[in-house]
Protein backbone atom coordinates (compact mmCIF):
# COMPACT_ATOMS: atom_id res chain seq x y z
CA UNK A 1 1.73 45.87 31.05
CA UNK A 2 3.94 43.26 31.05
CA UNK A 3 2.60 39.67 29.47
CA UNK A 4 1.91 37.20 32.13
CA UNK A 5 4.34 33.75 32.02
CA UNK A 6 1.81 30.96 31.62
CA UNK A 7 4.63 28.10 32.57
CA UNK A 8 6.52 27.09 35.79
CA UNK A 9 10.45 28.60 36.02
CA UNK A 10 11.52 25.41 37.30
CA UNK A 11 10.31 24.13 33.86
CA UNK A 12 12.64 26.73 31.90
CA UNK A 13 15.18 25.72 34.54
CA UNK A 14 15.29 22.18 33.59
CA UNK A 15 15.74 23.42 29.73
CA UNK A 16 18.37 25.07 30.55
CA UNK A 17 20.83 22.17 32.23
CA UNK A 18 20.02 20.06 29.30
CA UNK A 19 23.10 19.57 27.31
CA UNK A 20 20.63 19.24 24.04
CA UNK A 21 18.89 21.81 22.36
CA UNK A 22 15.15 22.82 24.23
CA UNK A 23 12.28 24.77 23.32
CA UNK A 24 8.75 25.12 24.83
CA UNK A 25 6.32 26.09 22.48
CA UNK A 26 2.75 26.60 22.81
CA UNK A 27 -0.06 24.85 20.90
CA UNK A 28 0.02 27.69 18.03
CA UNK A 29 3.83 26.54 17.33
CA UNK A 30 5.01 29.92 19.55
CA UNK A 31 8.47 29.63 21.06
CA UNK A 32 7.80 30.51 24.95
CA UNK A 33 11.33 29.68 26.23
CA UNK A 34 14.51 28.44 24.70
CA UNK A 35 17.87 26.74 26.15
CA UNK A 36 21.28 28.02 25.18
CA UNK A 37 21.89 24.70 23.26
CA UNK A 38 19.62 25.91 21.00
CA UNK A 39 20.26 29.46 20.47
CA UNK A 40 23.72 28.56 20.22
CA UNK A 41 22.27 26.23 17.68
CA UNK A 42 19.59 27.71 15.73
CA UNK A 43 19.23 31.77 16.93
CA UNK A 44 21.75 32.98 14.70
CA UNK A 45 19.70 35.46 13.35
CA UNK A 46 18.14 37.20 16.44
CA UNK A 47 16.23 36.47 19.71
CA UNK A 48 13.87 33.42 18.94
CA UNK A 49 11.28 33.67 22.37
CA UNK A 50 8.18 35.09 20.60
CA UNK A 51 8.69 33.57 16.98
CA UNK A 52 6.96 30.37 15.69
CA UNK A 53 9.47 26.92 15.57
CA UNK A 54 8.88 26.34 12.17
CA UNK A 55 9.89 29.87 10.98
CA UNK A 56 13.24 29.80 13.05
CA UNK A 57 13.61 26.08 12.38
CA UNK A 58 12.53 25.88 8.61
CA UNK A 59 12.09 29.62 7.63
CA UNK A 60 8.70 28.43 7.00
CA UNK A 61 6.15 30.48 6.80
CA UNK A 62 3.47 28.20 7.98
CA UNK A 63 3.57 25.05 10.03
CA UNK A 64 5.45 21.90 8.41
CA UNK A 65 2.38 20.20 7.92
CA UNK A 66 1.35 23.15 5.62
CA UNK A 67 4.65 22.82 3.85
CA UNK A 68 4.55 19.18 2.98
CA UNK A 69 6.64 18.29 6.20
CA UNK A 70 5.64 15.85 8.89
CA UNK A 71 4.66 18.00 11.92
CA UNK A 72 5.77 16.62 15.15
CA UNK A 73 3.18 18.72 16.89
CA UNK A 74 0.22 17.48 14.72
CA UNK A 75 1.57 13.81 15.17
CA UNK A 76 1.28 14.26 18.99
CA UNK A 77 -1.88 16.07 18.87
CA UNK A 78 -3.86 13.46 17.00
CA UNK A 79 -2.14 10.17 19.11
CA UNK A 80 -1.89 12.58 22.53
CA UNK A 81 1.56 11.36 22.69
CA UNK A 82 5.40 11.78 22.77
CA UNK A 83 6.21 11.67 19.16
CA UNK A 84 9.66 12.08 16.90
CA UNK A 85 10.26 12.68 13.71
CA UNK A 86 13.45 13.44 11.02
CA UNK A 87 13.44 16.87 9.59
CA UNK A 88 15.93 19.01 7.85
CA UNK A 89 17.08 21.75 9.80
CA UNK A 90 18.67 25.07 8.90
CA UNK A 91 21.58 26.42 11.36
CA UNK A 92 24.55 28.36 11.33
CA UNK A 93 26.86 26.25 9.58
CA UNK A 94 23.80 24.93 6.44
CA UNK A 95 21.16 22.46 6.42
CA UNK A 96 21.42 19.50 8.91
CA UNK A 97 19.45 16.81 9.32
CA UNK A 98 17.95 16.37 12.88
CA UNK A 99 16.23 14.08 14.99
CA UNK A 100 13.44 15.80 17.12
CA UNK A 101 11.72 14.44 19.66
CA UNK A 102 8.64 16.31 21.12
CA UNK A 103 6.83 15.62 24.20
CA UNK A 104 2.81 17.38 25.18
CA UNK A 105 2.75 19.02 29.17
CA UNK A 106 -0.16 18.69 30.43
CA UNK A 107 -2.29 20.89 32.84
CA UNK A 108 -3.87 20.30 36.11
CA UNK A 109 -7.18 19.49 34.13
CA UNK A 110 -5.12 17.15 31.67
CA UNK A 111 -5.25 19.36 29.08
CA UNK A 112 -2.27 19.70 26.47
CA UNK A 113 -1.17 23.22 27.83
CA UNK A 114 2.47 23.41 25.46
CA UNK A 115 4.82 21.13 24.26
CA UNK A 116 8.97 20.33 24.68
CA UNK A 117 11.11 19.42 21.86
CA UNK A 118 14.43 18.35 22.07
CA UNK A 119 16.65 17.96 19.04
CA UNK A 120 19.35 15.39 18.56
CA UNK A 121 21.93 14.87 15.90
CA UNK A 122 21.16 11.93 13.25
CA UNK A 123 23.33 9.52 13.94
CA UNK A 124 23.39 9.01 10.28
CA UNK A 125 23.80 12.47 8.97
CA UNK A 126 27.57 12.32 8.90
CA UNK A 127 27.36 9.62 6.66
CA UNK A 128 24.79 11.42 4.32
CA UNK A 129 27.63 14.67 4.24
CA UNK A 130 28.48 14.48 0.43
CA UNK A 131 25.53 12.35 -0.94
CA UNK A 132 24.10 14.88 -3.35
CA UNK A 133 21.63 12.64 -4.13
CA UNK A 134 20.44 11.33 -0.60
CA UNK A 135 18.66 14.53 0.34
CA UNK A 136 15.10 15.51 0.97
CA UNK A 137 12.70 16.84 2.93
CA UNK A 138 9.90 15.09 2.23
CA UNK A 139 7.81 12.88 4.40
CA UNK A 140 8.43 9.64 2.66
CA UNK A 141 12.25 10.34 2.15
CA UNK A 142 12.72 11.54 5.91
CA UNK A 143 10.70 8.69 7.13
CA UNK A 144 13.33 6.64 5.50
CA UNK A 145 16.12 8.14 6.94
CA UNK A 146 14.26 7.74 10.15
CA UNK A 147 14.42 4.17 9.60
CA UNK A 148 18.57 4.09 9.17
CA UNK A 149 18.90 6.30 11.89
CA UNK A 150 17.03 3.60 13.85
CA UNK A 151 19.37 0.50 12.45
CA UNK A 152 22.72 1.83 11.47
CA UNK A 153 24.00 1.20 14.96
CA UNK A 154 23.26 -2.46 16.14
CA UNK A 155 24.30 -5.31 14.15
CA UNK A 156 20.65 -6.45 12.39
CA UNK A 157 20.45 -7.85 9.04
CA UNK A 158 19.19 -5.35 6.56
CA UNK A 159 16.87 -5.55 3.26
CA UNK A 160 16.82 -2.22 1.31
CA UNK A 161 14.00 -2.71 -1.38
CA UNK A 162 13.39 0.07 -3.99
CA UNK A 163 13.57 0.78 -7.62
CA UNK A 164 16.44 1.57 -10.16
CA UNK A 165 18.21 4.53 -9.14
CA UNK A 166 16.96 4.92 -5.64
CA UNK A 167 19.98 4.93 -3.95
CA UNK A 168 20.31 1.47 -2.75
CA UNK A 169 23.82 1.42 -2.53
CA UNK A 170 24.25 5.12 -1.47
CA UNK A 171 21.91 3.90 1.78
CA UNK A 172 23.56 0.75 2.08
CA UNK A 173 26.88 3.02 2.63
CA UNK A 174 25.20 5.55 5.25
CA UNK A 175 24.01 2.16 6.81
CA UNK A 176 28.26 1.44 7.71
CA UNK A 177 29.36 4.69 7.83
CA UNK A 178 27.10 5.36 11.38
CA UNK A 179 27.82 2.11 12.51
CA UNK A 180 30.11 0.71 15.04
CA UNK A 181 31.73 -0.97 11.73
CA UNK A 182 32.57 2.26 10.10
CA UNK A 183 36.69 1.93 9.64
CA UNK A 184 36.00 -1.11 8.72
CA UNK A 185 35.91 -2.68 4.71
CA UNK A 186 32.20 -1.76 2.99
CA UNK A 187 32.45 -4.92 0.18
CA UNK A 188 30.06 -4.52 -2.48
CA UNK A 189 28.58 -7.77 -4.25
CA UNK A 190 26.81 -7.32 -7.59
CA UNK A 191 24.95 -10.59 -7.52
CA UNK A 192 23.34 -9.22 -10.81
CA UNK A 193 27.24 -9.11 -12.51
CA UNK A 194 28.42 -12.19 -11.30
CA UNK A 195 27.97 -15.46 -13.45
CA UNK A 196 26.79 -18.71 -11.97
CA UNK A 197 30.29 -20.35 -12.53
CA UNK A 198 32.10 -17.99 -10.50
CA UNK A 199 29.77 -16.39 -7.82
CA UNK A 200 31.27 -19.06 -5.47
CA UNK A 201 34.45 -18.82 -6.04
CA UNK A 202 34.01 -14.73 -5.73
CA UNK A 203 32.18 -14.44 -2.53
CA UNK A 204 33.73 -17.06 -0.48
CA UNK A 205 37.17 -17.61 -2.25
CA UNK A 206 39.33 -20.54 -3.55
CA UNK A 207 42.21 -22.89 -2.73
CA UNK A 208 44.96 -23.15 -5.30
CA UNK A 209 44.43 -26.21 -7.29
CA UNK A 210 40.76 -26.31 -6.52
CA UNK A 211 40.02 -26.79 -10.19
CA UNK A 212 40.68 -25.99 -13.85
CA UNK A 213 42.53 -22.48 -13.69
CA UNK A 214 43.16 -21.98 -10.13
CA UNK A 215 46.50 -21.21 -10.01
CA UNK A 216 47.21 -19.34 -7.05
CA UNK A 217 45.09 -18.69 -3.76
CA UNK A 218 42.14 -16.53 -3.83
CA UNK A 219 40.38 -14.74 -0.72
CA UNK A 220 37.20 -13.99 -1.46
CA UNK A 221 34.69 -10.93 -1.29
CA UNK A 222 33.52 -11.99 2.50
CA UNK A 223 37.34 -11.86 4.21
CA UNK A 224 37.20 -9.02 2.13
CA UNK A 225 34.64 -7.47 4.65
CA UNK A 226 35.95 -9.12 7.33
CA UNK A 227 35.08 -7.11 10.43
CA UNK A 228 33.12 -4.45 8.02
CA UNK A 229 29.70 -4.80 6.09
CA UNK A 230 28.84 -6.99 3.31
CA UNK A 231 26.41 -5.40 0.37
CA UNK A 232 24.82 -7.60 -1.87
CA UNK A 233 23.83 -5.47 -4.33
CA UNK A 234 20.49 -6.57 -6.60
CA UNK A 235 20.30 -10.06 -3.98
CA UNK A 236 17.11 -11.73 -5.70
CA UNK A 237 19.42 -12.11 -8.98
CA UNK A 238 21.13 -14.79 -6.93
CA UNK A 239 21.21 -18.28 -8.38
CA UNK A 240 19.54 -20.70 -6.32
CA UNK A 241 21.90 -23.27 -5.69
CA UNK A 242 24.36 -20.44 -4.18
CA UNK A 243 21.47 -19.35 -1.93
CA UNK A 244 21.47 -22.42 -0.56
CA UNK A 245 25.45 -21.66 0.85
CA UNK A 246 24.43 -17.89 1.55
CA UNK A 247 21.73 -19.67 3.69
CA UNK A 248 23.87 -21.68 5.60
CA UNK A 249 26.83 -18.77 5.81
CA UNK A 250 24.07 -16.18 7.68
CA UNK A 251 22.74 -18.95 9.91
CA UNK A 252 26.08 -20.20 11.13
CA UNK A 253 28.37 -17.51 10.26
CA UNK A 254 30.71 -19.90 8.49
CA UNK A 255 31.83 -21.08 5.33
CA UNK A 256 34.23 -22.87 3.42
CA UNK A 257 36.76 -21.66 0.13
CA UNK A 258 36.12 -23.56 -2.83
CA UNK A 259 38.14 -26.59 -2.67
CA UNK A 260 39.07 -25.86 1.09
CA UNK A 261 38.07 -27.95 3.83
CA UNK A 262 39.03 -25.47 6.63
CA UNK A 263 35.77 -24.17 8.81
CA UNK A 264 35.98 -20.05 8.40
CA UNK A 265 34.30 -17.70 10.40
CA UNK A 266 32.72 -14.49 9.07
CA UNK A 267 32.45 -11.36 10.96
CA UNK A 268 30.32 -9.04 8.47
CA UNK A 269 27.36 -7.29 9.02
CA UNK A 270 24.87 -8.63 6.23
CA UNK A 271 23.17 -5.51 4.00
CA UNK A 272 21.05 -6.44 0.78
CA UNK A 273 19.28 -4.77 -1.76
CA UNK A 274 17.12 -5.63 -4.38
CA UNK A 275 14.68 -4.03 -7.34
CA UNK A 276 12.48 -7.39 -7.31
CA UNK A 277 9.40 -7.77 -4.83
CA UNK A 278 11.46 -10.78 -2.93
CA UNK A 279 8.16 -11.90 -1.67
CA UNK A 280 6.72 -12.50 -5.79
CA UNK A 281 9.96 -14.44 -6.67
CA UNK A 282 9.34 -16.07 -3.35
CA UNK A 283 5.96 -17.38 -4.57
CA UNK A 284 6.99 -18.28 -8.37
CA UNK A 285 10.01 -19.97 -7.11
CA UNK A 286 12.74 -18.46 -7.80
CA UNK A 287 14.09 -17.36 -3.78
CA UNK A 288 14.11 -19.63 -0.86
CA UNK A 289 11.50 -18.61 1.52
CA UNK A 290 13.88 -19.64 4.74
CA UNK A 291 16.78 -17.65 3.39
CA UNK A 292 14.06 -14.61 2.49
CA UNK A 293 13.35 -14.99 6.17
CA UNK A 294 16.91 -14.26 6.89
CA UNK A 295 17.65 -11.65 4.79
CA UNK A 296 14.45 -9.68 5.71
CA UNK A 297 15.11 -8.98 9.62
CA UNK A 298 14.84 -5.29 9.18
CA UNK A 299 13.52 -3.89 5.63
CA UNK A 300 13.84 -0.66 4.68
CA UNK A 301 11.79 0.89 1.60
CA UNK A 302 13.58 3.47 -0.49
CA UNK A 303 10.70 6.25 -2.09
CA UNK A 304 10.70 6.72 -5.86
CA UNK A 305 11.46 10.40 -6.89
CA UNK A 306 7.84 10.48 -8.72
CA UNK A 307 6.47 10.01 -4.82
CA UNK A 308 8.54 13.02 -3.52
CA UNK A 309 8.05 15.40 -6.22
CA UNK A 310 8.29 18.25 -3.12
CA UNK A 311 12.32 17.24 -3.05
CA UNK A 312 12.98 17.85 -6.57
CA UNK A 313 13.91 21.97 -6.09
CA UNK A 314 16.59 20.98 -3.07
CA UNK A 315 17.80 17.98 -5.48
CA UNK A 316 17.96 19.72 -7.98
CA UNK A 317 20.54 22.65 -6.34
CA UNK A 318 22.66 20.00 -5.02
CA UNK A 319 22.86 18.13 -7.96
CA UNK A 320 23.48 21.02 -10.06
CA UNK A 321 26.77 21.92 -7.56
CA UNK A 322 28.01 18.56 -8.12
CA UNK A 323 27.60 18.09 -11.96
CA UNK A 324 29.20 21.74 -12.67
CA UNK A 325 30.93 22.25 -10.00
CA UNK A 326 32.95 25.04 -11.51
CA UNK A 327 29.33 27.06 -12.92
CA UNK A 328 27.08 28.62 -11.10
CA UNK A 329 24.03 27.11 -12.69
CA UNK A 330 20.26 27.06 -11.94
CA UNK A 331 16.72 25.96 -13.67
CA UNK A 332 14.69 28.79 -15.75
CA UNK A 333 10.81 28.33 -14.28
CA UNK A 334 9.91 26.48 -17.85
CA UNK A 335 12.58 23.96 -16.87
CA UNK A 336 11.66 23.30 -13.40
CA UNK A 337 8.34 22.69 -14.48
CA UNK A 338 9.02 20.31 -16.87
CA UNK A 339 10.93 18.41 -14.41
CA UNK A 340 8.32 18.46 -11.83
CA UNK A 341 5.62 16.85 -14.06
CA UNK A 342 8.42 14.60 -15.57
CA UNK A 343 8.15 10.93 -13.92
CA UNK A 344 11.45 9.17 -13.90
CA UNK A 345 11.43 5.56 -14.43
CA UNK A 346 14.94 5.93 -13.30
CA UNK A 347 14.41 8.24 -10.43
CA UNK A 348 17.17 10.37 -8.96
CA UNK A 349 19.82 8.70 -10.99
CA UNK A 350 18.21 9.97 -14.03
CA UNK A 351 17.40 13.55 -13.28
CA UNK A 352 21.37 13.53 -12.63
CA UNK A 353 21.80 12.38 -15.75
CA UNK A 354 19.27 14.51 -17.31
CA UNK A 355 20.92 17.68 -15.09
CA UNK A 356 24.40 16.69 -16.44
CA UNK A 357 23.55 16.42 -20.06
CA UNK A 358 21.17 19.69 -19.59
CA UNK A 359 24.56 21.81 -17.90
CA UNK A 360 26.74 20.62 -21.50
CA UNK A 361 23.97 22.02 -23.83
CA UNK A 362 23.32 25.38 -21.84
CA UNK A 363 26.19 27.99 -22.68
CA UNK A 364 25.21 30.75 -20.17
CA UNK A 365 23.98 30.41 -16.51
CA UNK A 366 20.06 29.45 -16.44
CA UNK A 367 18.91 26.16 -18.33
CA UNK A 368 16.06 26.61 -20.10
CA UNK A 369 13.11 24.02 -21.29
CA UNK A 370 15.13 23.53 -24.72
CA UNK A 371 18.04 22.59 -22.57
CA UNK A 372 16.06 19.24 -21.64
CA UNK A 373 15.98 15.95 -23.22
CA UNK A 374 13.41 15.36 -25.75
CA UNK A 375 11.71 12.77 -23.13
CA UNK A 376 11.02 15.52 -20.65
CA UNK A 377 9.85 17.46 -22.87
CA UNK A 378 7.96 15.23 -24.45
CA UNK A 379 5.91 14.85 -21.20
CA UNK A 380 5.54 17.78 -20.14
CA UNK A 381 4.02 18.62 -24.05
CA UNK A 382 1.45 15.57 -23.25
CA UNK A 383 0.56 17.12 -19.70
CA UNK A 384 -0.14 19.89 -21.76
CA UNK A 385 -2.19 18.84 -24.25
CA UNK A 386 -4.07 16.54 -21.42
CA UNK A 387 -4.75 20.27 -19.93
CA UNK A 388 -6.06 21.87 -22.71
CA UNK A 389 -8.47 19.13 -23.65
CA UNK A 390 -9.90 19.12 -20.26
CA UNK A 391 -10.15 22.77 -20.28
CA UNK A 392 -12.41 22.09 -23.75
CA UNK A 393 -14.53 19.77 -22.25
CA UNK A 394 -15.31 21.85 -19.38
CA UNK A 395 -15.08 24.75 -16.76
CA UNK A 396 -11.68 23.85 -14.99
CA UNK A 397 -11.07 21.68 -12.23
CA UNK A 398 -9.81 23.32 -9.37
CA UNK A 399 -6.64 21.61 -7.08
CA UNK A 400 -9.13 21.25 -3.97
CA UNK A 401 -11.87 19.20 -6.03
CA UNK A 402 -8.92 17.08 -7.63
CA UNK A 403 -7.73 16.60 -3.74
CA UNK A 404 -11.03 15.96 -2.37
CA UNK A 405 -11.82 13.45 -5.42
CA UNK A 406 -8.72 11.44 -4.42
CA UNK A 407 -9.05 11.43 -0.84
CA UNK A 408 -12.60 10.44 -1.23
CA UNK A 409 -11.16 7.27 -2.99
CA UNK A 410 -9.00 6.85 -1.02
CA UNK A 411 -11.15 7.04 2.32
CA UNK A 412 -13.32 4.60 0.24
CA UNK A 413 -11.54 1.84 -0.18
CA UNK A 414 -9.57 2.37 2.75
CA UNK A 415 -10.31 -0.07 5.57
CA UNK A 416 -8.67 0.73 8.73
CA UNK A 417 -8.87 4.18 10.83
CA UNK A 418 -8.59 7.58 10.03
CA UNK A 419 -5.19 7.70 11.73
CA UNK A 420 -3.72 4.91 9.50
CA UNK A 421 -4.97 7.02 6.53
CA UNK A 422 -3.26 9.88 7.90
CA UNK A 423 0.10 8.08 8.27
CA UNK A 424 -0.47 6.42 5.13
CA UNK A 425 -0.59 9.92 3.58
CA UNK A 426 1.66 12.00 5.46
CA UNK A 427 -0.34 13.98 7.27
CA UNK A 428 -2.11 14.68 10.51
CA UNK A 429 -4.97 12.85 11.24
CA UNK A 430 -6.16 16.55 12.02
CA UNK A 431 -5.58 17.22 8.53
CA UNK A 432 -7.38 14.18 7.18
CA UNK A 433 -10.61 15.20 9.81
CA UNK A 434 -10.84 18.53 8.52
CA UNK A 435 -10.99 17.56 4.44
CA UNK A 436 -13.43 14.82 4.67
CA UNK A 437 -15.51 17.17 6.87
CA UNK A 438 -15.78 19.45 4.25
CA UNK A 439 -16.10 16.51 1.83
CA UNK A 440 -18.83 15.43 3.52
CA UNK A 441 -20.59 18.53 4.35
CA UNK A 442 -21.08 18.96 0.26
CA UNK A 443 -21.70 15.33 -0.32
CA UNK A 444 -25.42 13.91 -0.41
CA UNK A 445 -24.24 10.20 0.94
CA UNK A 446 -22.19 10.33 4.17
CA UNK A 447 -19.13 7.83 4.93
CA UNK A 448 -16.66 7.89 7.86
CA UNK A 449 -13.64 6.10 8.70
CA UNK A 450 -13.48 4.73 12.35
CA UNK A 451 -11.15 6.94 14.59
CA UNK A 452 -9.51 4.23 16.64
C-alpha cells in the first residue's frame, strides 16, 4: 500500500515555479518533495525524495549539528522561526558555498508539521573562487562569511578585526570583489609600513615643489582607488596626527595633496583591518575615539584557526593543491594529528607555511610526522606527555566528562539565556537543553539558565 502524502500539492506546486532551488523536508531532516532547481542542482547522484538533506546536501551521515555544522533546522526549532545560515554545499560541479534560508509550516493546530528551504548563491562566493586559504566549514568561519555576504554589496564602512594570519586582507578583497565596486582599483595601505614622514604624502599625494625633494607631481594611494575600495591594512598603527586628516577625509569625503590647496573629492569605499583591540588603544590613548566611531560602522571578526580546528582536514587539501601543485600529496594520520593539536600563533598563514616547508622535505607522496617542523612536533610530544601523566594519576577521563566539565563552566558563569549560550557555542539550544539535563540529572546541586 502506497504511503499516504502528508502535505498539500498546491504546496509542491509552488516549489516547483520557484526559479531557486526547494525542498520540503520533514522534522527528521527527510526530503518529502523537491523542485527541479534543485535536482538540477544537487540530485546528481540519484532520486533525492526519501533521503535525509544533510546526506544529499553534505554526504553527512548525521544531521549538521552532529557534524560540527550550524543546523538551520535546529536554529528554527529552538527560536520557532524563519532562520538562514552559510553552509558549504557539495554539487555537480565541487563544493560551493550557499546561502540557505529555511522557513517552519505550520499545521492547523500550530504545530511545526515540515519545513522549506530555499538555497541561494553567496553573493560572495565568486570572490572566495581561488582563496585556498578562505575556506571552511565551520560554524565560526561560515558565520563570518555570513557576515560579508551581508555587507559586500552596499557601500558601509568596514572594520575587519582578527589576528596575524587570519586573512584580513584576503576578506578585505572578497569584500570588493562582490561589490558593486568590483572593476574598480582594490588599493592596499600598509599603515604598519609607512613612516610618519611620508604617510601623508602617500595616501593623499603631493604637489611638485611642496617641499624638500618633491620634484615632480605625485597622486596618491586614495585617487589611486578612486571609484574602487580603499584597504588600510593594520589601521590602529596609524600615527595620530594623520588620523586626525583620515578623520576629516571619511566625514567629508575630501581632502587636500600635500602642498595643494585644491578641494578633492574621494569616491572609495573605506575597508580597515587591524590585529590591535581598537577599543584598548582607544582607552590608553593611542586612537581617536570619534574616528574609531567612524571606522567601526560594520565590524567583522575573523576566527583564529585554533577556534576552527574542524576546518583544518578541508584546509589542509586545498592548501596542499596550491603549495605542490604539480604532486599529488596528502597527510599520513601521525601528521594530521599533530597538526590538529598544534595551535598556531600564526593561524592559517602558518600551517601554509608549515605545509610548504613539510611538501620540500617529503620525497614520496604521504608526509609523515618527521616531515613537520620541530615546533609541531614539539607540541604534539607535550600533549603527549600531558596524556600520559594524567593517565598515571588516574582512570582516564572520558570526552563526555571533559565536555560536560566545560559546559558546566561555562553555564556557570554564563549570565544570559540558554539560547545565547547556544549561539555563543554553535549549537542548538536543543543541544545545549539536552547536555545540561544530563549534567544535572548526575549532579547533587541543580543550576539552570533562564530560557528566554
Amino acid at each position: 500500500m502506497a504511503e499516504e502524502k502528508l502535505f498539500p500539492d498546491e504546496l509542491v506546486s509552488y516549489l516547483e515555479s520557484a526559479a531557486e532551488p526547494h525542498i520540503l523536508v520533514d522534522p527528521e531532516h527527510r526530503i518529502l518533495a523537491a523542485n527541479s532547481a534543485y535536482r538540477a542542482k544537487c540530485g546528481d547522484t540519484g532520486e533525492v525524495v526519501g533521503r535525509s538533506c544533510f546526506e544529499v546536501s553534505h554526504h553527512y551521515r548525521v544531521p549538521c549539528d552532529q557534524a560540527g555544522e550550524s543546523c538551520p533546522m535546529a536554529l528554527s526549532v529552538a527560536s520557532g522561526e524563519r532562520e538562514r545560515v552559510v553552509h558549504l554545499h557539495y554539487t555537480p560541479t565541487g563544493e560551493n558555498y550557499e546561502n540557505i534560508e529555511l522557513a517552519p509550516i505550520r499545521d492547523v493546530h500550530g504545530k511545526v508539521a515540515y519545513f522549506v528551504e530555499k538555497f541561494e548563491p553567496l553573493a560572495v562566493a565568486r570572490a572566495l573562487a581561488g582563496n585556498d586559504e578562505l575556506v571552511g566549514r565551520s560554524p565560526a568561519f561560515t558565520r563570518m562569511l555570513e557576515m560579508v555576504a551581508r555587507v559586500a554589496s552596499t557601500e558601509t564602512t568596514v572594520l575587519l578585526e582578527g589576528a596575524t594570519g587570519t586573512g584580513k586582507e584576503l576578506v578585505a578583497r572578497a569584500i570588493h570583489d562582490a561589490s558593486p565596486r568590483a572593476m574598480r582599483p582594490f588599493v592596499v595601505v600598509d599603515c604598519s609600513g609607512l613612516p610618519e614622514a611620508l604617510f601623508e604624502s602617500e595616501l593623499f599625494g603631493h604637489e611638485k615643489g611642496a617641499f624638500t625633494g618633491a620634484t615632480t607631481l605625485k597622486y596618491g594611494l586614495i585617487e589611486a582607488a578612486n571609484g574602487g575600495t580603499l584597504f588600510l591594512d593594520e589601521v590602529g598603527d596609524i600615527p595620530l596626527v594623520m588620523q586626525v586628516k583620515l578623520l576629516r577625509l571619511i566625514e567629508t569625503g575630501t581632502y587636500r595633496r600635500v602642498g595643494g590647496t585644491e578641494l578633492r573629492r574621494a569616491d572609495v569605499r573605506l575597508v580597515s583591518a587591524t590585529n590591535l583591540l581598537l577599543q584598548d588603544q582607544v582607552a590608553a590613548g593611542r586612537f581617536r575615539q570619534d574616528l574609531y566611531y567612524r571606522l567601526n560602522i560594520f565590524q567583522i571578526s575573523l576566527p583564529r584557526l585554533r577556534d576552527r580546528r574542524v576546518d583544518l582536514p578541508l584546509l589542509v587539501d586545498t592548501l596542499l593543491r596550491r603549495v605542490a601543485r604539480s604532486r599529488t600529496l596528502r597527510l599520513s594520520q601521525p601528521a594530521l594529528a599533530l597538526l590538529v593539536a598544534y595551535d598556531y600563533p600564526g593561524n592559517v598563514r602558518e600551517l601554509r607555511n608549515i605545509l610548504e616547508r613539510a611538501s620540500v622535505m617529503c620525497d614520496g607522496e604521504v608526509i609523515g610526522a618527521e616531515h613537520l617542523p620541530d615546533a609541531v612536533r614539539a607540541a604534539g610530544a607535550m600533549d603527549h606527555a600531558r596524556a600520559r601523566s594524567a593517565a598515571d594519576i588516574g582512570p582516564p577521563v572520558t570526552l563526555r566528562a571533559i565536555e560536560a566539565d566545560r559546559l558546566r563552566q561555562l553555564s556557570a558563569a554564563h549570565q544570559g539565556t540558554r539560547k545565547e549560550l547556544a549561539l555563543k557555542l554553535g549549537v542548538s539550544e536543543r543541544t545545549i537543553y539536552r547536555k545540561l539535563k544530563r549534567i544535572l540529572a548526575g549532579a547533587s546541586q541543580e543550576a539552570t539558565l533562564p530560557t528566554a
